[in-house]
C-alpha atoms as a PDB file:
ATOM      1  CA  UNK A   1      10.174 -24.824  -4.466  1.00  0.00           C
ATOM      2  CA  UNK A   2       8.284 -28.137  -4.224  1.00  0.00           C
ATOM      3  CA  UNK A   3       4.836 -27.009  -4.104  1.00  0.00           C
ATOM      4  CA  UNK A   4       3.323 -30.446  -3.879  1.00  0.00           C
ATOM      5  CA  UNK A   5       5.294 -31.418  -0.644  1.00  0.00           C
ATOM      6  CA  UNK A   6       5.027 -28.304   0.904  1.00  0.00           C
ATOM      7  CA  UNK A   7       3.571 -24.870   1.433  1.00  0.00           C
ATOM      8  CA  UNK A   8       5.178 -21.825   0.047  1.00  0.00           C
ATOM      9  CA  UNK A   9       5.598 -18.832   2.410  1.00  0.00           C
ATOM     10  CA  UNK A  10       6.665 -15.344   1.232  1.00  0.00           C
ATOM     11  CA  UNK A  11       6.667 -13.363   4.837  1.00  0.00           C
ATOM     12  CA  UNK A  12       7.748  -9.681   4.972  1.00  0.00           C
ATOM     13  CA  UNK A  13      10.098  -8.870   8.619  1.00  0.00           C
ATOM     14  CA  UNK A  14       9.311  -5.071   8.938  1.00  0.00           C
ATOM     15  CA  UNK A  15      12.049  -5.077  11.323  1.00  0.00           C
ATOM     16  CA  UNK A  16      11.675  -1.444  13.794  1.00  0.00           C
ATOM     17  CA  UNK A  17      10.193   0.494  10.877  1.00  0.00           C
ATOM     18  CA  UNK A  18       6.560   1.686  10.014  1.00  0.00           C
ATOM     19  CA  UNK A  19       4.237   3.700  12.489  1.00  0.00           C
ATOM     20  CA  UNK A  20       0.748   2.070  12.845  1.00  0.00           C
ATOM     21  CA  UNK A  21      -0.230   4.993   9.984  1.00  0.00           C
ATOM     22  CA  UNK A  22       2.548   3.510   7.820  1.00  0.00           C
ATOM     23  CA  UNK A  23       1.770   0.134   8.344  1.00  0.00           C
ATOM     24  CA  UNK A  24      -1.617   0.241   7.208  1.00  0.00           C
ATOM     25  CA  UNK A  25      -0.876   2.358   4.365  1.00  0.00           C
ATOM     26  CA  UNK A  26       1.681   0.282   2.959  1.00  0.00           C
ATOM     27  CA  UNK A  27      -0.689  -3.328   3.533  1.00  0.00           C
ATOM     28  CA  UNK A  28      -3.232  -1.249   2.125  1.00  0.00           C
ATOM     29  CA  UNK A  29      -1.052  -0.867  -1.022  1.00  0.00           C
ATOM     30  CA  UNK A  30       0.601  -4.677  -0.954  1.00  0.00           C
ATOM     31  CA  UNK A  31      -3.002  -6.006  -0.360  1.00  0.00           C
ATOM     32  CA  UNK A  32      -4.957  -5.529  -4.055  1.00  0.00           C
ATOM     33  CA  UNK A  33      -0.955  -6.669  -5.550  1.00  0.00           C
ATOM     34  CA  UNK A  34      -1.204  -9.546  -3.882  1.00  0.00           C
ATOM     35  CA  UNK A  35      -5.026 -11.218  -4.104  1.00  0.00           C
ATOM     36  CA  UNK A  36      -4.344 -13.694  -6.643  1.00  0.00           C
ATOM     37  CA  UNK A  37      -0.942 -15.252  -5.226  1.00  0.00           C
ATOM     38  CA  UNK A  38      -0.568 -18.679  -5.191  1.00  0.00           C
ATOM     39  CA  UNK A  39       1.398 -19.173  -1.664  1.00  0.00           C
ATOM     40  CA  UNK A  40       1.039 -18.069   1.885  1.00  0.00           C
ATOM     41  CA  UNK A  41       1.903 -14.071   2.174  1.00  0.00           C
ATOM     42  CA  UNK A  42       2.570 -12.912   5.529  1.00  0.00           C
ATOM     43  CA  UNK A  43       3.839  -9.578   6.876  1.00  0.00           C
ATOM     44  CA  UNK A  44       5.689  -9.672  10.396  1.00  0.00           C
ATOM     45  CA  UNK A  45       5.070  -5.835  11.450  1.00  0.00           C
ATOM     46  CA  UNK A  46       6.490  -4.393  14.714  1.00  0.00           C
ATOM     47  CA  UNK A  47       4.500  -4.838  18.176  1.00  0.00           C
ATOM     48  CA  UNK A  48       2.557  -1.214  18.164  1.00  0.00           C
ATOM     49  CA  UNK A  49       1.666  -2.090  14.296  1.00  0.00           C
ATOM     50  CA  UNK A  50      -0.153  -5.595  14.980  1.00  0.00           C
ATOM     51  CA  UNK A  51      -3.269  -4.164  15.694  1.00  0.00           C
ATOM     52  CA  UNK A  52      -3.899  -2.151  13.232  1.00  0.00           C
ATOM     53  CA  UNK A  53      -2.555  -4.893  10.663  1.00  0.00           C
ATOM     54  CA  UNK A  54      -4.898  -7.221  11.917  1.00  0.00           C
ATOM     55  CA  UNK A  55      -7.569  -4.884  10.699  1.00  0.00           C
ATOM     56  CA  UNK A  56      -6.115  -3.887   7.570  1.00  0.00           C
ATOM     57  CA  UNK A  57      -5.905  -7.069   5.884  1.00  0.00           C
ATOM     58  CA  UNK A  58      -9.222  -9.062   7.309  1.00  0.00           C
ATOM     59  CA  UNK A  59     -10.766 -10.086   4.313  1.00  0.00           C
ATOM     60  CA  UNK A  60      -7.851 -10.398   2.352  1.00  0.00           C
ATOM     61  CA  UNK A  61      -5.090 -13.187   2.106  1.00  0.00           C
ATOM     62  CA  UNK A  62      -2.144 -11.953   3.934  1.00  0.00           C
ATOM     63  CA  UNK A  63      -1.618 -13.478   7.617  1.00  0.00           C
ATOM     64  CA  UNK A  64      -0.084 -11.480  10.184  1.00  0.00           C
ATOM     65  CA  UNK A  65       3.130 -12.124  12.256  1.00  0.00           C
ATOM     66  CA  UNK A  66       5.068 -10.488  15.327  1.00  0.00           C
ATOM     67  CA  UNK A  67       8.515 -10.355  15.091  1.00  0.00           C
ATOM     68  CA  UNK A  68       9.340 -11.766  18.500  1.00  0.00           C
ATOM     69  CA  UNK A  69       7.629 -13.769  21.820  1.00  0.00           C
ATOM     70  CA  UNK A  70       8.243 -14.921  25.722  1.00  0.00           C
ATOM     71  CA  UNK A  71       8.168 -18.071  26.749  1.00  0.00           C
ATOM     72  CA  UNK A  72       6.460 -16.886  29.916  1.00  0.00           C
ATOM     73  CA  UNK A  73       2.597 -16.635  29.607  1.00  0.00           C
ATOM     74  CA  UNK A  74       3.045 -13.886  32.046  1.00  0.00           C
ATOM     75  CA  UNK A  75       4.863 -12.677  34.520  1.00  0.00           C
ATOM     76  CA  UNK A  76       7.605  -9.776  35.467  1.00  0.00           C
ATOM     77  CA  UNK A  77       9.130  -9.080  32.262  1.00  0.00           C
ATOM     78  CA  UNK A  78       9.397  -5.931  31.461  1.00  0.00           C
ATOM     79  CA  UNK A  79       8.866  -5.070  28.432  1.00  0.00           C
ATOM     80  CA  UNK A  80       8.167  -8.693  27.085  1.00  0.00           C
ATOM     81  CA  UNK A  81       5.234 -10.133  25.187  1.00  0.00           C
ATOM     82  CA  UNK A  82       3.416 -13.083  25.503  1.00  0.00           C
ATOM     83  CA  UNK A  83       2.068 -15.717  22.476  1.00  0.00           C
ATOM     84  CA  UNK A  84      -1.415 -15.472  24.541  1.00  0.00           C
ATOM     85  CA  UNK A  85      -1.534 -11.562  24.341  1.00  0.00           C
ATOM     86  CA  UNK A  86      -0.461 -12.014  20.212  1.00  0.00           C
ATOM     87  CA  UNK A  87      -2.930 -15.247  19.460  1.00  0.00           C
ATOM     88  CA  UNK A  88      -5.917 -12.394  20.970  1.00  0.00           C
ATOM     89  CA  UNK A  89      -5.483  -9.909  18.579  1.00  0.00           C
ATOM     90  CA  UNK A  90      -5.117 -12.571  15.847  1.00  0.00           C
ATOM     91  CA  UNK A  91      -1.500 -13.137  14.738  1.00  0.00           C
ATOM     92  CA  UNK A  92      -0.873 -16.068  13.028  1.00  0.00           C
ATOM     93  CA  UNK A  93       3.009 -16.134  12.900  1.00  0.00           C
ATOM     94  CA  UNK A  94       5.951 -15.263  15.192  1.00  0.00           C
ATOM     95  CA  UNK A  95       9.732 -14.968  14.103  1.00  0.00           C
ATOM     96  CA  UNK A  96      11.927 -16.395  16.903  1.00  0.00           C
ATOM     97  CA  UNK A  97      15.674 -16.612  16.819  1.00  0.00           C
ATOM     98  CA  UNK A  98      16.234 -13.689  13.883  1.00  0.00           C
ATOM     99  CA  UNK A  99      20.027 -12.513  14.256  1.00  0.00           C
ATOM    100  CA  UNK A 100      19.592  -9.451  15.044  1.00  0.00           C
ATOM    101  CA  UNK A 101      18.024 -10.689  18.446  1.00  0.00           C
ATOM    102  CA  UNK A 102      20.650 -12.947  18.401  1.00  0.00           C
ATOM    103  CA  UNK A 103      23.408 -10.664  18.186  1.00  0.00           C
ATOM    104  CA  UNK A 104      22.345  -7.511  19.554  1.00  0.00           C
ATOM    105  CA  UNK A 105      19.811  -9.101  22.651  1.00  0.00           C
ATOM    106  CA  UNK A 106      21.746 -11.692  23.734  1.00  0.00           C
ATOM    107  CA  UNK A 107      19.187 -14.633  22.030  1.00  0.00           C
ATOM    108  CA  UNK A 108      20.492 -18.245  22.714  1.00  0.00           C
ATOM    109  CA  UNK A 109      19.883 -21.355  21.341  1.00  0.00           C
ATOM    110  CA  UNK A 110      18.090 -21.984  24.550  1.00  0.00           C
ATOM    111  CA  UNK A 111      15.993 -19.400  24.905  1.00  0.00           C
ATOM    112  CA  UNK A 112      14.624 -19.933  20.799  1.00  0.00           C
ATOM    113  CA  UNK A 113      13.980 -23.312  22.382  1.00  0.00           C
ATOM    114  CA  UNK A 114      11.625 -21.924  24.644  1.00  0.00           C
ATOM    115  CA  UNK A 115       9.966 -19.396  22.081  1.00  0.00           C
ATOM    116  CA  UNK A 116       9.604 -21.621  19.735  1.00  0.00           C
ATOM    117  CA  UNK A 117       7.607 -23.876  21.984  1.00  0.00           C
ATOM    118  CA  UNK A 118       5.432 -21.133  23.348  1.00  0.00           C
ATOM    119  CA  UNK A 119       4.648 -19.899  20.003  1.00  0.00           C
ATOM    120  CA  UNK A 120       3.248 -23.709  18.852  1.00  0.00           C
ATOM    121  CA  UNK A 121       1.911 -23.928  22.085  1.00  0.00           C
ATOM    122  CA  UNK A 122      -0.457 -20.799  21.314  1.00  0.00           C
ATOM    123  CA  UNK A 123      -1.348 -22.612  18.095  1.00  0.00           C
ATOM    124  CA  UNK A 124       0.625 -20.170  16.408  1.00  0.00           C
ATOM    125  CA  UNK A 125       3.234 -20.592  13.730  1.00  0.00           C
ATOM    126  CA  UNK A 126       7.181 -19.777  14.670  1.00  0.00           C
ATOM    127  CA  UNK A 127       9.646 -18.939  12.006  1.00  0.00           C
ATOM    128  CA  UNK A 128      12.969 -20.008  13.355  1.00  0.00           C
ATOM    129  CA  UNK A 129      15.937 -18.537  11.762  1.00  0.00           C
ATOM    130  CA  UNK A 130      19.264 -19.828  11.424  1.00  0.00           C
ATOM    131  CA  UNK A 131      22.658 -19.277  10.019  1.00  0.00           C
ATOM    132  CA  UNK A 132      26.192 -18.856  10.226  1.00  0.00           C
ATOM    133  CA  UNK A 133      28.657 -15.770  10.467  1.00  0.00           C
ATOM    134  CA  UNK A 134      30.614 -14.631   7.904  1.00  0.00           C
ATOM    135  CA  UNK A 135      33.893 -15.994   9.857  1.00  0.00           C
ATOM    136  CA  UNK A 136      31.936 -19.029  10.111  1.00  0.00           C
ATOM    137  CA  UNK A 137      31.605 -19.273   6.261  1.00  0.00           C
ATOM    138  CA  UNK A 138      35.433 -18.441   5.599  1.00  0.00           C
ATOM    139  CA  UNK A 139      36.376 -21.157   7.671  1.00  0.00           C
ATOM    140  CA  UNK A 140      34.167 -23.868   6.119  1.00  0.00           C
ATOM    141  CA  UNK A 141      32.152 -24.977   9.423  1.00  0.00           C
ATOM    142  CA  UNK A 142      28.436 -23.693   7.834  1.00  0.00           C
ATOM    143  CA  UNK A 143      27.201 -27.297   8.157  1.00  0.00           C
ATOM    144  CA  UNK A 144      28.656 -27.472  11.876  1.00  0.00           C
ATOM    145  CA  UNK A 145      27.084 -24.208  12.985  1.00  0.00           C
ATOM    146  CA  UNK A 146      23.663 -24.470  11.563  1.00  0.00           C
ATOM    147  CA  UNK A 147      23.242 -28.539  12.360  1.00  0.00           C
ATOM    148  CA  UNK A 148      24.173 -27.611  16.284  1.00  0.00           C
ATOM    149  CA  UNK A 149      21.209 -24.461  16.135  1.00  0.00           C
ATOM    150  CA  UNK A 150      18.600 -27.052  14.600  1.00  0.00           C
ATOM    151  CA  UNK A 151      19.314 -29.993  17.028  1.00  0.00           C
ATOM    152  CA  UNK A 152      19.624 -27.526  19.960  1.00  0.00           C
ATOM    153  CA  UNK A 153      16.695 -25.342  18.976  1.00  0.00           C
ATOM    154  CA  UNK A 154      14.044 -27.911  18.319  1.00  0.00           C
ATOM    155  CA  UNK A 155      15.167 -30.059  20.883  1.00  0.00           C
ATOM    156  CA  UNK A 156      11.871 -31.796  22.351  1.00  0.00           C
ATOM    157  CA  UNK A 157      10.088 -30.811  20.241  1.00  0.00           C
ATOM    158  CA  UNK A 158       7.932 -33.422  18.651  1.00  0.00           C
ATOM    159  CA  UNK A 159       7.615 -34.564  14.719  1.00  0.00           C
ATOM    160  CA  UNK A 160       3.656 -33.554  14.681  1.00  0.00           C
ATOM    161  CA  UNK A 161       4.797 -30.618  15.896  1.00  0.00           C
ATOM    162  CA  UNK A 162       7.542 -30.004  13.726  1.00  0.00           C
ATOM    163  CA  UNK A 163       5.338 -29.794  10.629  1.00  0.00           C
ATOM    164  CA  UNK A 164       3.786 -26.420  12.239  1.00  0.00           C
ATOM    165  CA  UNK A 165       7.171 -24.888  12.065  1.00  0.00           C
ATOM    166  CA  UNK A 166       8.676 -22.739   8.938  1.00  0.00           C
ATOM    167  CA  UNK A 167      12.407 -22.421   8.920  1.00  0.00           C
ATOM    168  CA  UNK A 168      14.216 -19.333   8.062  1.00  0.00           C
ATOM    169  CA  UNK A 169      17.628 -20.290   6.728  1.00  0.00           C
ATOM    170  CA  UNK A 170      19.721 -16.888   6.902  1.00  0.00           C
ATOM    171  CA  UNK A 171      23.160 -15.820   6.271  1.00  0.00           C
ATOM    172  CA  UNK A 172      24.426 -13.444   9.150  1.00  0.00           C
ATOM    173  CA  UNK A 173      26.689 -12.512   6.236  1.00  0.00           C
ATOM    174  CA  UNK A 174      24.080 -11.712   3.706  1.00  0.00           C
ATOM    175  CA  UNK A 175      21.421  -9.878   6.156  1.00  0.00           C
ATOM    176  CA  UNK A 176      21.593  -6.258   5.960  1.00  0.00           C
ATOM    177  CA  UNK A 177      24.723  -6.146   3.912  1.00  0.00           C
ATOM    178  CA  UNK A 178      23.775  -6.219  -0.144  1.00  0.00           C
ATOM    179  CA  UNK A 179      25.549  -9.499  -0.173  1.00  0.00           C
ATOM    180  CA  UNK A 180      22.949 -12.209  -0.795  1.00  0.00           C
ATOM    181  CA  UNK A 181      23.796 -16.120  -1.007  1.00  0.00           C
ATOM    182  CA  UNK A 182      24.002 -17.804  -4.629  1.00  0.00           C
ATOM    183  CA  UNK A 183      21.231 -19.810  -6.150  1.00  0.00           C
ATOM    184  CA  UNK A 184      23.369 -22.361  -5.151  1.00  0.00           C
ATOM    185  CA  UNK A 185      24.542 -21.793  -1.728  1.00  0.00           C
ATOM    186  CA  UNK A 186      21.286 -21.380  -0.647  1.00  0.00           C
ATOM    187  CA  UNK A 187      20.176 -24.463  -1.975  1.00  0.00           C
ATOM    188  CA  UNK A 188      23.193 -26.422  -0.571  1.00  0.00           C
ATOM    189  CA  UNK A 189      22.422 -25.254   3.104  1.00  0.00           C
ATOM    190  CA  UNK A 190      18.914 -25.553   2.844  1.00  0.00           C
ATOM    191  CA  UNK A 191      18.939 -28.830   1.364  1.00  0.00           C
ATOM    192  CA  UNK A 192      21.227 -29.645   4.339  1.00  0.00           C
ATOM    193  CA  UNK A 193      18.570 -28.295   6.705  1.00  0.00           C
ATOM    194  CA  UNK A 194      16.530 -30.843   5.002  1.00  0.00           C
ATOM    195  CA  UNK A 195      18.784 -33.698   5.364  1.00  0.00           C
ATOM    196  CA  UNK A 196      19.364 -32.979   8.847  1.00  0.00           C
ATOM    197  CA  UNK A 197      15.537 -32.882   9.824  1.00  0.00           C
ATOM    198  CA  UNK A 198      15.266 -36.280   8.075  1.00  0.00           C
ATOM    199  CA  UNK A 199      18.308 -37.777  10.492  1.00  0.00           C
ATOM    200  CA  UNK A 200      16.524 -35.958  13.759  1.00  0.00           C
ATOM    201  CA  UNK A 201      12.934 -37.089  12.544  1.00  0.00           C
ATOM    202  CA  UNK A 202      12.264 -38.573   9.462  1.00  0.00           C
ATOM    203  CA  UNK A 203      12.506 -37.830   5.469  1.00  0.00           C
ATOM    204  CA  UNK A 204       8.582 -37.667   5.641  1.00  0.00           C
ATOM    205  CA  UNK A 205       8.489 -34.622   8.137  1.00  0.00           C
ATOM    206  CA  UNK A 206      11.872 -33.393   6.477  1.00  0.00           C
ATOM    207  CA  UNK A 207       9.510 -33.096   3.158  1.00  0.00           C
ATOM    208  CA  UNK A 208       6.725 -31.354   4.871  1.00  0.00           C
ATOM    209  CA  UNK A 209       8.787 -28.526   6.401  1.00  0.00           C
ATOM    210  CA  UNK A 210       8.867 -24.935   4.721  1.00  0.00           C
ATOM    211  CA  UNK A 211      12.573 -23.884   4.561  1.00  0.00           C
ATOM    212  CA  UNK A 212      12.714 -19.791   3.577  1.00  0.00           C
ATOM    213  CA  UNK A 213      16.117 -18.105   2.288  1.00  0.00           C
ATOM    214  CA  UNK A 214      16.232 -14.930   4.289  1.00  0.00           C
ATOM    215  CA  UNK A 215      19.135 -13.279   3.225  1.00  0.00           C
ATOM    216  CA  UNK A 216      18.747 -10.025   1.068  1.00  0.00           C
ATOM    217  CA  UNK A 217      15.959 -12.101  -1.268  1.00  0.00           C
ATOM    218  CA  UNK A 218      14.403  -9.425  -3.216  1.00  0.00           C
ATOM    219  CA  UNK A 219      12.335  -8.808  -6.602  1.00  0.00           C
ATOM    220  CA  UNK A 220      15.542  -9.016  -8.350  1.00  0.00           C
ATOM    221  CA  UNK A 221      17.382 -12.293  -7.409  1.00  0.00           C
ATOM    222  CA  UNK A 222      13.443 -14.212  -6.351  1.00  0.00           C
ATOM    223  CA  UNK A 223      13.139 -15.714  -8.835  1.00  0.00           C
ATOM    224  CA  UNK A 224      16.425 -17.300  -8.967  1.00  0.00           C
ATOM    225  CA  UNK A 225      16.429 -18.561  -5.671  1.00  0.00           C
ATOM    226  CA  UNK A 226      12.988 -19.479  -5.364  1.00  0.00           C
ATOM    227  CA  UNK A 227      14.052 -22.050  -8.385  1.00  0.00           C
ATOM    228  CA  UNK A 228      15.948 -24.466  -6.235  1.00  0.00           C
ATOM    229  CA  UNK A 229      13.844 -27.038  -5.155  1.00  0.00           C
ATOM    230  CA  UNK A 230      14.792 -27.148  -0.982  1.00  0.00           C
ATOM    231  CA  UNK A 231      13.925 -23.190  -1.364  1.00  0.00           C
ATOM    232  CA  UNK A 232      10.121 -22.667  -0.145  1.00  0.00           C
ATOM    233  CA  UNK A 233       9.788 -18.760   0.123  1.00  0.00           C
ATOM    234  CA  UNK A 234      12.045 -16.436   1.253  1.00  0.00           C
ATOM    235  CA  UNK A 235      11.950 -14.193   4.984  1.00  0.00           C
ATOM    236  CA  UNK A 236      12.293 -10.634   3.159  1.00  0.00           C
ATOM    237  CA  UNK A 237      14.047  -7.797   5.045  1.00  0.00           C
ATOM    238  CA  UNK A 238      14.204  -4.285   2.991  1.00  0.00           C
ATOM    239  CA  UNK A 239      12.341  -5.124   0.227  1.00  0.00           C
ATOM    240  CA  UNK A 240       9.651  -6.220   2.180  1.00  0.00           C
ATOM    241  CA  UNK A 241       8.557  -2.184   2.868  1.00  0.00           C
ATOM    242  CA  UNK A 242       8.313  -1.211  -0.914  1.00  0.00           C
ATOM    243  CA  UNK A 243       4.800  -2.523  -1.785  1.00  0.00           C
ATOM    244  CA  UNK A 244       6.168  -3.310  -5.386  1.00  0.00           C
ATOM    245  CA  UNK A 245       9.088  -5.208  -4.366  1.00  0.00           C
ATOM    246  CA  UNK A 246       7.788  -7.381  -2.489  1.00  0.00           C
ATOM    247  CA  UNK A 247       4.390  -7.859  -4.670  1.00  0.00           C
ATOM    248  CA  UNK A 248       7.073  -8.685  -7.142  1.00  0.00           C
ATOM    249  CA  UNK A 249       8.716 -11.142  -4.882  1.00  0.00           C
ATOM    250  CA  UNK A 250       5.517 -13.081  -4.264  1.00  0.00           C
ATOM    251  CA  UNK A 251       4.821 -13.044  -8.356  1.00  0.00           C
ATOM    252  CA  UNK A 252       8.152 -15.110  -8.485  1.00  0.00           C
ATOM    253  CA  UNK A 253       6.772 -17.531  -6.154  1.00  0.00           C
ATOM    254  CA  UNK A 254       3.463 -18.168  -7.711  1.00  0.00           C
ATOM    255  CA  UNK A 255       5.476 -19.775 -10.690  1.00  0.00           C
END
């Protein structure tokens, strides 16, 4: 972490769990462990929760984000939501490109293109995730894969607006699995991220960017990872629905 270049950003991805009864109990819990952290705490809670989330934490300091948008402001899409219907009932963040949408909903490079510049659009903040596959890994083209999602999924997109944008680096690999990326591989690939920003922009929006490790960070390995310096949070899956886990999580950040 690098606190005085950029912000720090511990955000919970609920994923499909937690009824709107759930949800509020368990922010209701995560709220009071919380209050004194010294970094931006987010949970990204399933559409039918994001009301009632809203509500639960006004007063406190945890944002709340959706865990998907269109690119449409409206229209005939079944099923679909829109950044306009999430920036009403006050979300503040919006994950676009996870890899479960990826590989299970047919997500494209091009279509996190157009997410991600709905979501800014709506003054909201996206959380772009990439990473490679485990085949990927084995056969040494990490670099390859994840420099071809960031040119192709920020593509005109500006610098200004580039330093509204948090980027999830995950491991397809490590997401889900118990397998979690060393200290050191997740430094390497974020501090390519970095390095790559800096070639499509420059080294001063490069600095300002928030680059999460979301791959099986939890209150065990945190701390660890949140020690490298190109590390700036972490985009928590499982632990991120135990109120002490992830409390414990965003303790390791306020370091």
């Amino acid at each position: 972490m690098n606190k005085a270049l950029r912000k720090v950003i511990i955000a919970g991805n609920w994923k499909m769990n937690k009824t709107p009864s759930e949800a509020k109990a368990l922010l209701s819990e995560i709220i009071p462990l919380v209050k004194d952290a010294d970094c931006e705490v987010v949970a990204c809670v399933p559409y039918v929760d994001l009301a009632v989330a809203v509500e639960t934490v006004k007063g406190s300091n945890i944002k709340i984000g959706a865990e998907n948008a269109h690119w449409a402001e409206s229209g005939a899409f079944t099923g679909e939501i829109s950044t306009g219907m999430l920036k009403e009932i006050g979300v503040d963040y919006v994950v676009i490109g996870h890899s479960e949408r990826r590989q299970y909903f047919g997500e494209t490079d091009a279509t996190v293109n157009l997410r991600t510049k709905a979501v800014l659009a709506a003054g909201m903040t996206p959380i772009v995730c990439v990473g490679e596959l485990k085949e990927e890994r084995e056969a040494k083209i990490t670099e390859e894969i994840v420099g071809k999602q960031l040119k192709l999924d920020f593509a005109g997109i500006s610098a200004d607006n580039m330093k509204n944008i948090v980027i999830a680096y995950e491991p397809v690999w490590a997401i889900g699995t118990g397998l979690t990326a060393t200290p050191a591989q997740a430094e390497e690939v974020c501090a390519f991220i970095r390095e790559t920003l800096a070639k499509m922009y420059s080294k001063d929006v490069a600095d300002s960017v928030t680059i999460q490790y979301g791959g099986s960070m939890n209150d065990t390995n945190a701390a660890e990872l949140l020690s490298k310096e190109d590390v700036d949070g972490g985009l928590i899956g499982g632990a991120s629905l135990v109120s002490s886990k992830f409390s414990a999580i965003v303790s390791a950040a306020n370091a």
